[in-house]
Protein backbone atom coordinates (compact mmCIF):
# COMPACT_ATOMS: atom_id res chain seq x y z
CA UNK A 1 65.51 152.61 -6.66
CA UNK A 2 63.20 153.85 -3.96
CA UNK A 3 62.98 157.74 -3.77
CA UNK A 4 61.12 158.36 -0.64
CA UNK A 5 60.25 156.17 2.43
CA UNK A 6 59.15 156.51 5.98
CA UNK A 7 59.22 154.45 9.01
CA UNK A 8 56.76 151.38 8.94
CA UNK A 9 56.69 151.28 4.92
CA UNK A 10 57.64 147.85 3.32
CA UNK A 11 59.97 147.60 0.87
CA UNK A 12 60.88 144.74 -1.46
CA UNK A 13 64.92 144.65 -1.87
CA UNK A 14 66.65 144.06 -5.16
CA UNK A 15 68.38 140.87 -3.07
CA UNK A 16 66.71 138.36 -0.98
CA UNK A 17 67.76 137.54 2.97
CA UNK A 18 69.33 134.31 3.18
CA UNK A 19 66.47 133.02 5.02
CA UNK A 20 64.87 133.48 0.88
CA UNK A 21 62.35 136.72 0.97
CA UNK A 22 63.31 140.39 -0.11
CA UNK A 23 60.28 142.06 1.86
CA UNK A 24 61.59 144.14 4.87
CA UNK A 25 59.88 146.60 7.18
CA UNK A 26 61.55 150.15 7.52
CA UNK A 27 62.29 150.20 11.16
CA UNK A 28 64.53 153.41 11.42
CA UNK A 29 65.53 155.91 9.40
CA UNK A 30 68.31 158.61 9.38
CA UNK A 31 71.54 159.04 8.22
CA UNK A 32 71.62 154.80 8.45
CA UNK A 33 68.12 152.81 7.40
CA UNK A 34 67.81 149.78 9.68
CA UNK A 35 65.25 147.35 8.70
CA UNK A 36 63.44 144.22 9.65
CA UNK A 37 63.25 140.41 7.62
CA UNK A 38 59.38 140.13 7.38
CA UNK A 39 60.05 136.24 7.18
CA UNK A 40 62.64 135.70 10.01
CA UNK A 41 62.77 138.79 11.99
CA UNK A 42 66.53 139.64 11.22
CA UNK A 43 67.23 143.26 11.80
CA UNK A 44 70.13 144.98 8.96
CA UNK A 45 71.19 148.86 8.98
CA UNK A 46 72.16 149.67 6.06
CA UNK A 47 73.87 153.72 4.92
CA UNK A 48 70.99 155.36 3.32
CA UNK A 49 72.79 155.57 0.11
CA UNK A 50 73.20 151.89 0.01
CA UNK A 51 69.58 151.13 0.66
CA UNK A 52 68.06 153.73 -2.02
CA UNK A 53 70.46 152.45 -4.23
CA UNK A 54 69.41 148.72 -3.19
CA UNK A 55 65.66 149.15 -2.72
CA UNK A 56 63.26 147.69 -5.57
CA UNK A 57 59.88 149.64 -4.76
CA UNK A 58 57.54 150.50 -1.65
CA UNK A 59 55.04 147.45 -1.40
CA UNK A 60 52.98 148.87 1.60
CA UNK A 61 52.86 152.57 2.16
CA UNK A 62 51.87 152.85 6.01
CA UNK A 63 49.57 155.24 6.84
CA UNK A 64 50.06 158.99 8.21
CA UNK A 65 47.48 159.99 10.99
CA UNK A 66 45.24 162.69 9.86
CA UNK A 67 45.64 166.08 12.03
CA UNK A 68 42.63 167.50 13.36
């Protein structure tokens, strides 16, 4: 269950894609998540509920620009 997430971060999804891998890119977020197949390039939206509750863990944690 993934608590918080921001746009760019990859996540690895309880299920796999039927193209076979479970790592997607966070490509939106709002009230609806949409994110991207990392292997085929398939774009899903998904309520946020249902992708919390669907979400294994953050793999890659993108980066936040510094302010200066």
């Amino acid at each position: 269950m993934i608590a918080e997430f921001d746009l760019g971060d990859v996540v690895l999804m309880k299920k796999p894609h039927a193209c076979g891998e479970n790592e997607w890119t966070i490509i939106r977020v709002g009230a609806d998540v949409k994110i991207k197949c990392n292997h085929c390039g398939r774009i899903v939206m998904l309520d946020r509920a249902d992708f919390v509750r669907m979400g294994k863990k953050i793999l890659v944690k993108k980066e936040q620009p510094s302010e200066a």
